[in-house]
PDB file of N, CA and C in Angstrom:
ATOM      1  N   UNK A   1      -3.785  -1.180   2.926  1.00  0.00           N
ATOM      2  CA  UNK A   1      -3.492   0.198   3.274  1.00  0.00           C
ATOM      3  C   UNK A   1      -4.078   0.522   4.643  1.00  0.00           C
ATOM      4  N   UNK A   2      -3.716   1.602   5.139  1.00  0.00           N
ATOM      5  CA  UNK A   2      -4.196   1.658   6.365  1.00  0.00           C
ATOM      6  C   UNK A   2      -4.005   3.422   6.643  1.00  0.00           C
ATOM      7  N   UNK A   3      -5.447   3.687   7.089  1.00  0.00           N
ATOM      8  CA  UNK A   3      -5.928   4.689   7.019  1.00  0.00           C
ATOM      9  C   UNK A   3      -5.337   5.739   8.292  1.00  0.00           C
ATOM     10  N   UNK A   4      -4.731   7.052   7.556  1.00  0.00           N
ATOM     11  CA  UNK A   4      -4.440   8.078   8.972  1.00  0.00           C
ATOM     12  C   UNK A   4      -4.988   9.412   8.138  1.00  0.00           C
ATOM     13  N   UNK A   5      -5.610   9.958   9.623  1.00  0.00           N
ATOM     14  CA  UNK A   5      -5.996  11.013   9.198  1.00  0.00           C
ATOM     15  C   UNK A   5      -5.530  12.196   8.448  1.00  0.00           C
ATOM     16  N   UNK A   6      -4.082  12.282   8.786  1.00  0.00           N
ATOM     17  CA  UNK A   6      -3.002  13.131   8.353  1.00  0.00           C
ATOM     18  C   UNK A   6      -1.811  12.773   7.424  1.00  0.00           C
ATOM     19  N   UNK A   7      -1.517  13.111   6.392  1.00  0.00           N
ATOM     20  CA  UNK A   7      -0.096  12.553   6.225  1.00  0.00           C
ATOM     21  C   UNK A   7       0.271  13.735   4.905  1.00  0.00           C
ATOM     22  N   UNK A   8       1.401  14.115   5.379  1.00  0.00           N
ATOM     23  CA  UNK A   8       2.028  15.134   4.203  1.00  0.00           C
ATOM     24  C   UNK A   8       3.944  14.423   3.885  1.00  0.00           C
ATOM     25  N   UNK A   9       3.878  15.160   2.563  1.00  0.00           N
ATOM     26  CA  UNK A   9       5.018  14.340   2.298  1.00  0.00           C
ATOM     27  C   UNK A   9       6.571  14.817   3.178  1.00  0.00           C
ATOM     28  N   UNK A  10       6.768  15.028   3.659  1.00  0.00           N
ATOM     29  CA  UNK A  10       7.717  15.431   4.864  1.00  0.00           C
ATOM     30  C   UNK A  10       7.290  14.742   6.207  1.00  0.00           C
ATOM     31  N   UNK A  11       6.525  14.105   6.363  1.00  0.00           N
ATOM     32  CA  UNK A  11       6.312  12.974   7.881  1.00  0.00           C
ATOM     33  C   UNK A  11       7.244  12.236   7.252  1.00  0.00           C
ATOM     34  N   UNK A  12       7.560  12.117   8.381  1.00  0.00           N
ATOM     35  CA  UNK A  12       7.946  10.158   8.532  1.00  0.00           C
ATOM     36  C   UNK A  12       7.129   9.190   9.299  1.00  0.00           C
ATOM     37  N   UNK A  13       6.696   8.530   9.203  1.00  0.00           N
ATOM     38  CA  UNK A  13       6.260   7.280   9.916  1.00  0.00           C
ATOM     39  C   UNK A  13       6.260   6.249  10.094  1.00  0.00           C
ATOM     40  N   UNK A  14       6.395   5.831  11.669  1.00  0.00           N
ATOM     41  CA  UNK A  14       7.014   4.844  12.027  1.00  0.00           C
ATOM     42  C   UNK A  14       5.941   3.957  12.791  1.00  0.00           C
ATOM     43  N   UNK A  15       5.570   2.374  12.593  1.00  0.00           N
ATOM     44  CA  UNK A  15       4.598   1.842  12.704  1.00  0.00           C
ATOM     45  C   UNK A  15       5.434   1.131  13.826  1.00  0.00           C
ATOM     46  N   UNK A  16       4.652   0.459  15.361  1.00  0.00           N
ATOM     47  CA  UNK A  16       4.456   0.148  16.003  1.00  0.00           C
ATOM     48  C   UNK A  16       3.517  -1.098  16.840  1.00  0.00           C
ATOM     49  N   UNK A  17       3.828  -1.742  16.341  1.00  0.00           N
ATOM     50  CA  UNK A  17       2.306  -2.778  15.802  1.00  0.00           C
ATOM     51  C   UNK A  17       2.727  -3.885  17.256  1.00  0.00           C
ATOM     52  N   UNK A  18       4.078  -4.228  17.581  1.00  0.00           N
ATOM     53  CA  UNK A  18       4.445  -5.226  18.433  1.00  0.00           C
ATOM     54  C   UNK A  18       3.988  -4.751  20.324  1.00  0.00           C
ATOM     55  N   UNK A  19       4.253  -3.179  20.320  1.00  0.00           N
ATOM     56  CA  UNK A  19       4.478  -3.781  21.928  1.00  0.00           C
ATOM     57  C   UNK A  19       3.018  -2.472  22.300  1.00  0.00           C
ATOM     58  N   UNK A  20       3.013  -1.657  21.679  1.00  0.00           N
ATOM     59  CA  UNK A  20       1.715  -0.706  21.893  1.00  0.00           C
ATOM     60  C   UNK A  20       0.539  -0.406  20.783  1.00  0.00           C
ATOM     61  N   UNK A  21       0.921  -0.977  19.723  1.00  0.00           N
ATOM     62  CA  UNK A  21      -0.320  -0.827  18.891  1.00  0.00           C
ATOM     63  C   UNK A  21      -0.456   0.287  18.352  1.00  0.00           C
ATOM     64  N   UNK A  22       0.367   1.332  18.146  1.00  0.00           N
ATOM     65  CA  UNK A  22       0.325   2.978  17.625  1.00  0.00           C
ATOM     66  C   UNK A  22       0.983   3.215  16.061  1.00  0.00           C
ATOM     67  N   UNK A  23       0.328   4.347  15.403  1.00  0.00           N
ATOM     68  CA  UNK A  23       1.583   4.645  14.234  1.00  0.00           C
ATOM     69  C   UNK A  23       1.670   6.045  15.138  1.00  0.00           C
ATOM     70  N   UNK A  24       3.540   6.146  15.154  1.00  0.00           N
ATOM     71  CA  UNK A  24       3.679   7.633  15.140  1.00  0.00           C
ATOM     72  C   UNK A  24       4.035   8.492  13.728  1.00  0.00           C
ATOM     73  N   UNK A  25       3.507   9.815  13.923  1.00  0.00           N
ATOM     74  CA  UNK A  25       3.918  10.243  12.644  1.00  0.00           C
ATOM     75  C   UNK A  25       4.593  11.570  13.280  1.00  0.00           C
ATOM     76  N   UNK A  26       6.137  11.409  12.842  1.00  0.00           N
ATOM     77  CA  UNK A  26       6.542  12.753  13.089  1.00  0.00           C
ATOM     78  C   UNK A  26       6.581  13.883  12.324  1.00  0.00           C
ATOM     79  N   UNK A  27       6.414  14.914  12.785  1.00  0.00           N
ATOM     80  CA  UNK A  27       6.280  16.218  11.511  1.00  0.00           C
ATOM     81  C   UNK A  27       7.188  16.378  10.263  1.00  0.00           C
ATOM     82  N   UNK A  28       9.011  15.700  10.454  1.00  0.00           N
ATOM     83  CA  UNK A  28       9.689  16.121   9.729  1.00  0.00           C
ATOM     84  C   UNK A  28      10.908  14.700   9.737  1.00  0.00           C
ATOM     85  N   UNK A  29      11.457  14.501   9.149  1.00  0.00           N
ATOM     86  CA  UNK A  29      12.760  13.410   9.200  1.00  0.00           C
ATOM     87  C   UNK A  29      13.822  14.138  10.382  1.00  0.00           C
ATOM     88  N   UNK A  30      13.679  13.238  11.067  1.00  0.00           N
ATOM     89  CA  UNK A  30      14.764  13.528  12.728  1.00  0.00           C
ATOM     90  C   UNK A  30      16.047  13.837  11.613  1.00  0.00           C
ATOM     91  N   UNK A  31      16.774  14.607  12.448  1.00  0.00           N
ATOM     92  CA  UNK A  31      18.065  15.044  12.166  1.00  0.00           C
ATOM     93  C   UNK A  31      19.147  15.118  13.792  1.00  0.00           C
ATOM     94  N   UNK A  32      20.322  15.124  13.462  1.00  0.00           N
ATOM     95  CA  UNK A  32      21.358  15.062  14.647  1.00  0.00           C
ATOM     96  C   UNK A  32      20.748  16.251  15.443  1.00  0.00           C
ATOM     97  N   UNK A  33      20.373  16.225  16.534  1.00  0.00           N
ATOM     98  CA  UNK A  33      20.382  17.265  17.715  1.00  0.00           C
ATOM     99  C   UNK A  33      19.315  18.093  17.473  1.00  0.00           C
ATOM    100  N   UNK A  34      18.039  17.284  17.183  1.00  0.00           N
ATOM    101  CA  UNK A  34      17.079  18.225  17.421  1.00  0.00           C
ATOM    102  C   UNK A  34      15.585  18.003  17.901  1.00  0.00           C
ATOM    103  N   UNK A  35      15.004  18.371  18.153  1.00  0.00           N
ATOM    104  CA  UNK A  35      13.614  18.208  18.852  1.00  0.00           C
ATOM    105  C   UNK A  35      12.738  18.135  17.977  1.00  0.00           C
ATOM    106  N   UNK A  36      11.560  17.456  17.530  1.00  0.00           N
ATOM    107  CA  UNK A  36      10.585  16.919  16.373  1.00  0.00           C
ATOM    108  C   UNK A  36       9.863  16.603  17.390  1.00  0.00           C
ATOM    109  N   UNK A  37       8.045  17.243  17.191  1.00  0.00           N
ATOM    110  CA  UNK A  37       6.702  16.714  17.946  1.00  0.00           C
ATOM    111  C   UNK A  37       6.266  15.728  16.859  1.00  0.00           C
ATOM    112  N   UNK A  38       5.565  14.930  17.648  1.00  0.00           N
ATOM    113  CA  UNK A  38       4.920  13.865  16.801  1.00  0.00           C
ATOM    114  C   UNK A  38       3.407  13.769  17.490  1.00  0.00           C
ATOM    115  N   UNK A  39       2.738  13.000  16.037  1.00  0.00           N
ATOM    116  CA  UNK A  39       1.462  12.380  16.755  1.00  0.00           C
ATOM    117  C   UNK A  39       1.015  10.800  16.825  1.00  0.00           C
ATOM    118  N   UNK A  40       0.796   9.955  18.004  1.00  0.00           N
ATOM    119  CA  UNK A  40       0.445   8.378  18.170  1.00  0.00           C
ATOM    120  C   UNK A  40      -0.951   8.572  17.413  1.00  0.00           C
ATOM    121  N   UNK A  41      -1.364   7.317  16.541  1.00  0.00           N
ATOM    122  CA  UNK A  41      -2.676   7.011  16.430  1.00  0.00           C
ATOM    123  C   UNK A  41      -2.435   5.762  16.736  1.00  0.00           C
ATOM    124  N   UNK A  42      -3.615   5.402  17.836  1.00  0.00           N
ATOM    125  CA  UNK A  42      -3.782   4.362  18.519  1.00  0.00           C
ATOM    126  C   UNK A  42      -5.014   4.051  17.296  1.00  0.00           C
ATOM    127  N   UNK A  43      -5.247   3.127  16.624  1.00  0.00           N
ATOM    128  CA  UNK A  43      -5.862   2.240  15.499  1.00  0.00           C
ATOM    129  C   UNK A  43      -6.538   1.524  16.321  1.00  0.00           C
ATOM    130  N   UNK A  44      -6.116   0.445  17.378  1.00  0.00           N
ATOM    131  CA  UNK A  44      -7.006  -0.428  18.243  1.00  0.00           C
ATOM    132  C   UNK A  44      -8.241   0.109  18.878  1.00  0.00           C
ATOM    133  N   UNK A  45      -7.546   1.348  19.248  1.00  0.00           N
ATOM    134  CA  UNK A  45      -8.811   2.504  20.063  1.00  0.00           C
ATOM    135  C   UNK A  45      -9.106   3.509  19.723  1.00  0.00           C
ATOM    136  N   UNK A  46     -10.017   3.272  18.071  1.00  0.00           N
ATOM    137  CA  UNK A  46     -10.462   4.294  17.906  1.00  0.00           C
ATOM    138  C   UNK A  46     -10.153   5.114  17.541  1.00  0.00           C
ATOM    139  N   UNK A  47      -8.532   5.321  17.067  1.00  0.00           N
ATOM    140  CA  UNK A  47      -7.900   6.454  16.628  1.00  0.00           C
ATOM    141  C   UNK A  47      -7.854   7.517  17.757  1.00  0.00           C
ATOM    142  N   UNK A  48      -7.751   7.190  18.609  1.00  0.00           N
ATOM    143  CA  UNK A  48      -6.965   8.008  19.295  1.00  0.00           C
ATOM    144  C   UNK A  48      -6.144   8.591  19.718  1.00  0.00           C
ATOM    145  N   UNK A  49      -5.891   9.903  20.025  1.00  0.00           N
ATOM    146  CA  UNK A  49      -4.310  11.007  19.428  1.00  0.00           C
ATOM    147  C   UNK A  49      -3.425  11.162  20.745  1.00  0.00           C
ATOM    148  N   UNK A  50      -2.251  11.374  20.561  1.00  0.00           N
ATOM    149  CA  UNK A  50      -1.248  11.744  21.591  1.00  0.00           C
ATOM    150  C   UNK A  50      -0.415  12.670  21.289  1.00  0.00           C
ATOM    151  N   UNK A  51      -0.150  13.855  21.334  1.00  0.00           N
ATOM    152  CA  UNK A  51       0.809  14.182  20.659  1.00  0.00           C
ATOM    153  C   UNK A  51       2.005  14.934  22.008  1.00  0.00           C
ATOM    154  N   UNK A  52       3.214  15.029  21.509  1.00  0.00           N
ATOM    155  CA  UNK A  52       4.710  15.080  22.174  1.00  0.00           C
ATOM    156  C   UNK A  52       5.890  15.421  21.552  1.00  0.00           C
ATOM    157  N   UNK A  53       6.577  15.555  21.584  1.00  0.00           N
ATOM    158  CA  UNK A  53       8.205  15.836  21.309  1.00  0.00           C
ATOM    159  C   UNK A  53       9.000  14.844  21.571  1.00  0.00           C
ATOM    160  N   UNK A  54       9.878  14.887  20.823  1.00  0.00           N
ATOM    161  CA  UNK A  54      10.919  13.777  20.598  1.00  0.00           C
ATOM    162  C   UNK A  54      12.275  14.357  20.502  1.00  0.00           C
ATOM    163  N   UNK A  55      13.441  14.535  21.665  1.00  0.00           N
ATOM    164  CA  UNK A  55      14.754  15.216  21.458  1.00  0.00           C
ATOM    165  C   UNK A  55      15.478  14.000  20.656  1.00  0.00           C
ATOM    166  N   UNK A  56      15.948  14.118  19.469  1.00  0.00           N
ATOM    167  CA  UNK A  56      17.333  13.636  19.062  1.00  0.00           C
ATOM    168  C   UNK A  56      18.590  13.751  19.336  1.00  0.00           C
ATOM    169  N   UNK A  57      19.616  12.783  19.975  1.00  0.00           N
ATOM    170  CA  UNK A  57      20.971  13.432  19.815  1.00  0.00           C
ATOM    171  C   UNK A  57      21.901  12.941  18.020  1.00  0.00           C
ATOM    172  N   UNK A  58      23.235  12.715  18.641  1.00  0.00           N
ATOM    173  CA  UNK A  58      23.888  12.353  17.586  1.00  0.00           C
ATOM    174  C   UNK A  58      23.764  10.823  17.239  1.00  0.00           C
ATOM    175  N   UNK A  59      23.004  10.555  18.191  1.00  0.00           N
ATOM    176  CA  UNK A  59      23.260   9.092  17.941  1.00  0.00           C
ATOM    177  C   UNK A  59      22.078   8.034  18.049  1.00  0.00           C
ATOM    178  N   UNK A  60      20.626   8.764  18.035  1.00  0.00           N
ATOM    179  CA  UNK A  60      19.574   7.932  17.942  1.00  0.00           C
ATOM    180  C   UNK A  60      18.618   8.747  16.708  1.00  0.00           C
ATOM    181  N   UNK A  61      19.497   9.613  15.647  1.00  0.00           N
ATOM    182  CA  UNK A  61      18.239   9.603  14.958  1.00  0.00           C
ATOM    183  C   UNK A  61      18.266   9.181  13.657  1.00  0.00           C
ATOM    184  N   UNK A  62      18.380   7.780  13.446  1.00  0.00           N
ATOM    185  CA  UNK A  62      18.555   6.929  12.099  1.00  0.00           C
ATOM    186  C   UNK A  62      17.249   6.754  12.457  1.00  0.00           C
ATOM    187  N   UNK A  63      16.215   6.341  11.816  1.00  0.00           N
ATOM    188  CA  UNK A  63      14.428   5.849  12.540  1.00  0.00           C
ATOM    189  C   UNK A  63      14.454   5.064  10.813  1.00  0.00           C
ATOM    190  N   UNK A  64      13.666   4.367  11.142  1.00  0.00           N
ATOM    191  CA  UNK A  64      13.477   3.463   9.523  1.00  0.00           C
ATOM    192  C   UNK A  64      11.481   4.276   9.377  1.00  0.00           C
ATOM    193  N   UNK A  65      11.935   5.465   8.501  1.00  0.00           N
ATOM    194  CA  UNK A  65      10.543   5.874   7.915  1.00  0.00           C
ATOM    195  C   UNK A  65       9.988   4.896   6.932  1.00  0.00           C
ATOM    196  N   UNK A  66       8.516   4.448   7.331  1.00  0.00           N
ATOM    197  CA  UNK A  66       7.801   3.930   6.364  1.00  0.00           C
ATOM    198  C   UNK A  66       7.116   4.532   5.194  1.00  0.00           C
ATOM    199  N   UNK A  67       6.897   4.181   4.168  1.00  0.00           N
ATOM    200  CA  UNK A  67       6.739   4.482   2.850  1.00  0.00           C
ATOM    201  C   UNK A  67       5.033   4.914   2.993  1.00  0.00           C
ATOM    202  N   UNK A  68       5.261   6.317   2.245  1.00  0.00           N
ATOM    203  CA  UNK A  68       3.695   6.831   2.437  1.00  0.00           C
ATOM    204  C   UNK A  68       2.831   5.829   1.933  1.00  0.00           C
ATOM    205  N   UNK A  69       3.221   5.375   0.655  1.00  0.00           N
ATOM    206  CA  UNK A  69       1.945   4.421   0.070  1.00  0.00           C
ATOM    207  C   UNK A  69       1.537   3.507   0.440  1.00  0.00           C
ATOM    208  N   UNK A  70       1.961   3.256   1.837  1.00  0.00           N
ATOM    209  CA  UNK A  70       1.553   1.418   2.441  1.00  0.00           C
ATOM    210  C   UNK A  70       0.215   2.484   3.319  1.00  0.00           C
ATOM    211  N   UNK A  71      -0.034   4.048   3.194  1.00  0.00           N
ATOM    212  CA  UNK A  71      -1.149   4.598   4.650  1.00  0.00           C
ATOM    213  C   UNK A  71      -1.885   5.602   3.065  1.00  0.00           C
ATOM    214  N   UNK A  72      -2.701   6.011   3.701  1.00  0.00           N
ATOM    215  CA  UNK A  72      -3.671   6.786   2.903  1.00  0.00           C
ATOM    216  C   UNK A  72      -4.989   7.753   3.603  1.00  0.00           C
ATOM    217  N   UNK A  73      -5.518   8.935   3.653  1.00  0.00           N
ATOM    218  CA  UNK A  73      -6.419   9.502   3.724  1.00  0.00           C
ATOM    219  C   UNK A  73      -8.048   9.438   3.686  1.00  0.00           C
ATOM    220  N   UNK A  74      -7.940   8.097   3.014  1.00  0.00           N
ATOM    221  CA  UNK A  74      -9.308   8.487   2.603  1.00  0.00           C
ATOM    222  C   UNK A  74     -10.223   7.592   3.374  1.00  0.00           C
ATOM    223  N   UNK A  75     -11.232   8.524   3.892  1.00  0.00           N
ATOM    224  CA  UNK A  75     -12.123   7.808   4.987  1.00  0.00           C
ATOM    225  C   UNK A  75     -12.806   6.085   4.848  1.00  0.00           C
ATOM    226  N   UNK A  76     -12.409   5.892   3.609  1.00  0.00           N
ATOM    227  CA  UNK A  76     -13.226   4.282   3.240  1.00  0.00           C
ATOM    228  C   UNK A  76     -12.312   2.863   4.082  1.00  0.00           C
ATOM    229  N   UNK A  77     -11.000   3.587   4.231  1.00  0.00           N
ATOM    230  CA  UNK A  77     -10.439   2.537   4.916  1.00  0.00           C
ATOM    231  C   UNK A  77     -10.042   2.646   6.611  1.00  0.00           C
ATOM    232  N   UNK A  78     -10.829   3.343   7.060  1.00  0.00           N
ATOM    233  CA  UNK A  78     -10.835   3.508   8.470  1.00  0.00           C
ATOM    234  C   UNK A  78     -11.694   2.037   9.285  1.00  0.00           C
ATOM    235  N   UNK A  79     -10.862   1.180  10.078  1.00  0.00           N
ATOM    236  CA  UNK A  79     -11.179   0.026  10.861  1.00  0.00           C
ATOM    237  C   UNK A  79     -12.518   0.433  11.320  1.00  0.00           C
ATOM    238  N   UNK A  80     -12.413   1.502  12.263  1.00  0.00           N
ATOM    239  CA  UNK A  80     -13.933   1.891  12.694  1.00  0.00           C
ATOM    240  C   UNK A  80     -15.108   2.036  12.314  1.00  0.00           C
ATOM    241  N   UNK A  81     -15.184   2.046  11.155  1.00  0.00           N
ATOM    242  CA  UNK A  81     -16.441   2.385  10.154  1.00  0.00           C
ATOM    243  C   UNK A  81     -17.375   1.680  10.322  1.00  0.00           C
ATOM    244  N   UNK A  82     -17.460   0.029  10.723  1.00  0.00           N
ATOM    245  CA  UNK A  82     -18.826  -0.394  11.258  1.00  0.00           C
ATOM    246  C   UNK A  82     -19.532   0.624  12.631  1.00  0.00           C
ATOM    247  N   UNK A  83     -18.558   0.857  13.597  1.00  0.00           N
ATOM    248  CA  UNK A  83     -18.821   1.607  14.800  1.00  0.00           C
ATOM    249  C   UNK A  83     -19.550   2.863  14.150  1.00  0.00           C
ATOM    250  N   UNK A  84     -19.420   3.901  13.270  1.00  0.00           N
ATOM    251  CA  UNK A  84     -19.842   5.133  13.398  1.00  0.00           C
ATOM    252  C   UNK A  84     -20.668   4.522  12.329  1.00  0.00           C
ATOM    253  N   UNK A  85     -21.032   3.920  11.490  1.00  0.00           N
ATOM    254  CA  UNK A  85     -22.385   3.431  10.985  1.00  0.00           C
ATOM    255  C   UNK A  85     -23.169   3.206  11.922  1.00  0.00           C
ATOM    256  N   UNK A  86     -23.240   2.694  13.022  1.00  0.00           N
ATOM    257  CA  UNK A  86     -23.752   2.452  13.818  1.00  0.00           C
ATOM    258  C   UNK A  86     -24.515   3.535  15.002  1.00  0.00           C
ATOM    259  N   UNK A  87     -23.579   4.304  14.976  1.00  0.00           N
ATOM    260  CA  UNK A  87     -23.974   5.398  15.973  1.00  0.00           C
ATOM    261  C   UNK A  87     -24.815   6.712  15.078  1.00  0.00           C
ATOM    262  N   UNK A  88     -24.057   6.466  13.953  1.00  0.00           N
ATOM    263  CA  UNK A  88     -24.971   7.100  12.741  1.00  0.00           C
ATOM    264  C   UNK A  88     -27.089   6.704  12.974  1.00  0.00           C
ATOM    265  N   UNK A  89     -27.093   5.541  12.736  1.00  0.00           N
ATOM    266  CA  UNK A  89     -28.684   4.430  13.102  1.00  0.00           C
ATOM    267  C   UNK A  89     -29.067   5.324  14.062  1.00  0.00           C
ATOM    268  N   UNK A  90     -27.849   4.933  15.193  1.00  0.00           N
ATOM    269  CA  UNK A  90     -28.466   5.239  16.415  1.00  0.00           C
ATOM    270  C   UNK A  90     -29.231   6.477  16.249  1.00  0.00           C
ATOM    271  N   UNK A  91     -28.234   7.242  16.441  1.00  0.00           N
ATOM    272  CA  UNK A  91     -29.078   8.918  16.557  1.00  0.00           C
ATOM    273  C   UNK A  91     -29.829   9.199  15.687  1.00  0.00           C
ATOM    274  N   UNK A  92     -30.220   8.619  14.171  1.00  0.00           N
ATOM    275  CA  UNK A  92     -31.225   8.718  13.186  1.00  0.00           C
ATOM    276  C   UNK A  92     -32.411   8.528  14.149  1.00  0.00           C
ATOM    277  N   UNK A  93     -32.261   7.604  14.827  1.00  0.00           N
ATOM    278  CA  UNK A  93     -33.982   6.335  15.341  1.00  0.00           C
ATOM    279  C   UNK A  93     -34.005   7.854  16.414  1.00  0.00           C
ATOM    280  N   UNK A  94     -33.388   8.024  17.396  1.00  0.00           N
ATOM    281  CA  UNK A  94     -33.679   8.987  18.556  1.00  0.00           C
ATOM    282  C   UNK A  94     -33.479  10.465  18.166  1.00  0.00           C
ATOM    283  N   UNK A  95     -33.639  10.901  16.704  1.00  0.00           N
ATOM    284  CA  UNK A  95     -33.449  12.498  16.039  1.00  0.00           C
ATOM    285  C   UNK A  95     -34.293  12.785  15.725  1.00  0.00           C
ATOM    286  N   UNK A  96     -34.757  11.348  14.466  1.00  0.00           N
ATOM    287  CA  UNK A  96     -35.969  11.550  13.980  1.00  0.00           C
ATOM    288  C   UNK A  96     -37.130  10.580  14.032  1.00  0.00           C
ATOM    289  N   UNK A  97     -36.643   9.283  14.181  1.00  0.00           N
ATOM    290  CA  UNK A  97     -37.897   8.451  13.609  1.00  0.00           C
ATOM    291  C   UNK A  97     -38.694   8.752  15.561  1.00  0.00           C
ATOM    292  N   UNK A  98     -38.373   8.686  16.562  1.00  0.00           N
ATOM    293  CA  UNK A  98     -38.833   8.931  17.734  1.00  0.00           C
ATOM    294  C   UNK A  98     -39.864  10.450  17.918  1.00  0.00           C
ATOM    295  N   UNK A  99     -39.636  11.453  17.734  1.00  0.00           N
ATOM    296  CA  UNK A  99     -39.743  12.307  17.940  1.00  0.00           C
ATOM    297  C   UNK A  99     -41.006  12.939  17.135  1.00  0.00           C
ATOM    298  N   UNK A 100     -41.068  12.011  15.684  1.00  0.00           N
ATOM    299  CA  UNK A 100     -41.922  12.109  14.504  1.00  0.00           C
ATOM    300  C   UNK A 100     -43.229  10.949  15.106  1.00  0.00           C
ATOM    301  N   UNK A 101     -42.855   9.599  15.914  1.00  0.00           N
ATOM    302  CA  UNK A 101     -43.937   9.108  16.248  1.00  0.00           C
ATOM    303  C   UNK A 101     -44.629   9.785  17.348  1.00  0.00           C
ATOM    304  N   UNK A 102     -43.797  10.300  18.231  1.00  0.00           N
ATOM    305  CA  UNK A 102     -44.306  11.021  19.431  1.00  0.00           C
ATOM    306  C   UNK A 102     -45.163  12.717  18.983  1.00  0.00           C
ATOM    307  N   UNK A 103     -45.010  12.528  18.021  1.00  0.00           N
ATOM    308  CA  UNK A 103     -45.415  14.187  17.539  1.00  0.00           C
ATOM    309  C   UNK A 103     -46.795  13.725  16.631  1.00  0.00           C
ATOM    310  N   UNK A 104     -46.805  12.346  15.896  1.00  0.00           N
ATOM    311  CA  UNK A 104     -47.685  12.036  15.086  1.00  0.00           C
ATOM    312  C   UNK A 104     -48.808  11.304  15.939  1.00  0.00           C
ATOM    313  N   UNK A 105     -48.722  10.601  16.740  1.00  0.00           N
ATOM    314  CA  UNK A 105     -49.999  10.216  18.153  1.00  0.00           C
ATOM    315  C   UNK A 105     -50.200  11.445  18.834  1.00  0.00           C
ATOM    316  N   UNK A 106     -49.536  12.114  19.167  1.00  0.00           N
ATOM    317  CA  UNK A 106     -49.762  13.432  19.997  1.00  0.00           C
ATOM    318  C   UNK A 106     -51.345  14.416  18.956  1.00  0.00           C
ATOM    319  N   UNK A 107     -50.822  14.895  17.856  1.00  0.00           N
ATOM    320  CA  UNK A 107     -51.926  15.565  16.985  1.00  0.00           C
ATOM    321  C   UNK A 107     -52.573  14.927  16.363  1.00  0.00           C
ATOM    322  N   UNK A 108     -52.684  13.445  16.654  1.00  0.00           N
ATOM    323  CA  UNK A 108     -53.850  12.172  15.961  1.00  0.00           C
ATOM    324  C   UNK A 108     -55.223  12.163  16.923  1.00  0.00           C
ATOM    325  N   UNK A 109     -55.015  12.342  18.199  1.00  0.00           N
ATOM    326  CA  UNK A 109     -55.981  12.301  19.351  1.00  0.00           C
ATOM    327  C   UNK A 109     -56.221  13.598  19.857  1.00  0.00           C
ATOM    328  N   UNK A 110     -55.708  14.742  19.396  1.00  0.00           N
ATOM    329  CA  UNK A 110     -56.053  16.081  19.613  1.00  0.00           C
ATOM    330  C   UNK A 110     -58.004  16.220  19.113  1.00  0.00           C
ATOM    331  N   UNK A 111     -57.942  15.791  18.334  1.00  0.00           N
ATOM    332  CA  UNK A 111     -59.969  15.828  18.356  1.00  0.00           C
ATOM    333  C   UNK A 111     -59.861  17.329  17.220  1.00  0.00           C
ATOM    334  N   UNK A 112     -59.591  17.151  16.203  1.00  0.00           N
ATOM    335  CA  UNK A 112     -59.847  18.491  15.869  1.00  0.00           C
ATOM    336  C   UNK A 112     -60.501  18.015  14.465  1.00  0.00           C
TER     337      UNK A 112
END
């Protein structure tokens, strides 16, 4: 499965894996002659967003929507998750464990 932040049952989405690495998800199933915004999640980087419009005419809006149940919501399957564990540490050590040693030598040698 593969994790997007968004997905309601009226997207369609269309995976991209060969030449840019993105899923787009458009708001609604394209129809003949009309304009639909969508949003890219770039997966390689982080999930990063794009969002745009897409004009349809009569003759490019067949799109092969992928099936909701191959994507899912829930934060456990996000690629990134070693990364923000990580940055999680980070700012723990420089929030608290730093600030608590610098505060605990500071009123150890105060002489009181």
């Amino acid at each position: 499965m593969t994790y997007l932040p968004k997905i309601e049952s009226q997207n369609c989405i269309i995976v991209d894996n060969l030449n840019n690495g993105y899923i787009r998800v458009y708001d609604r199933r394209p129809s003949a002659n009309s304009t639909i915004s969508y949003v890219d999640y770039f997966i390689d980087k982080d999930y990063i967003t794009r969002t745009g419009t897409q004009s349809f005419s009569n003759y490019n809006y067949s799109l092969n929507c992928q099936s909701h149940d191959n994507f899912t919501t829930d934060f456990y399957y996000r690629v990134d998750l070693d990364k923000i564990l990580v940055i999680f540490l980070i700012m723990c050590i420089f929030c608290f464990l730093l600030p608590l040693k610098i505060f605990s030598k500071l009123f150890k040698r105060g002489g009181l």
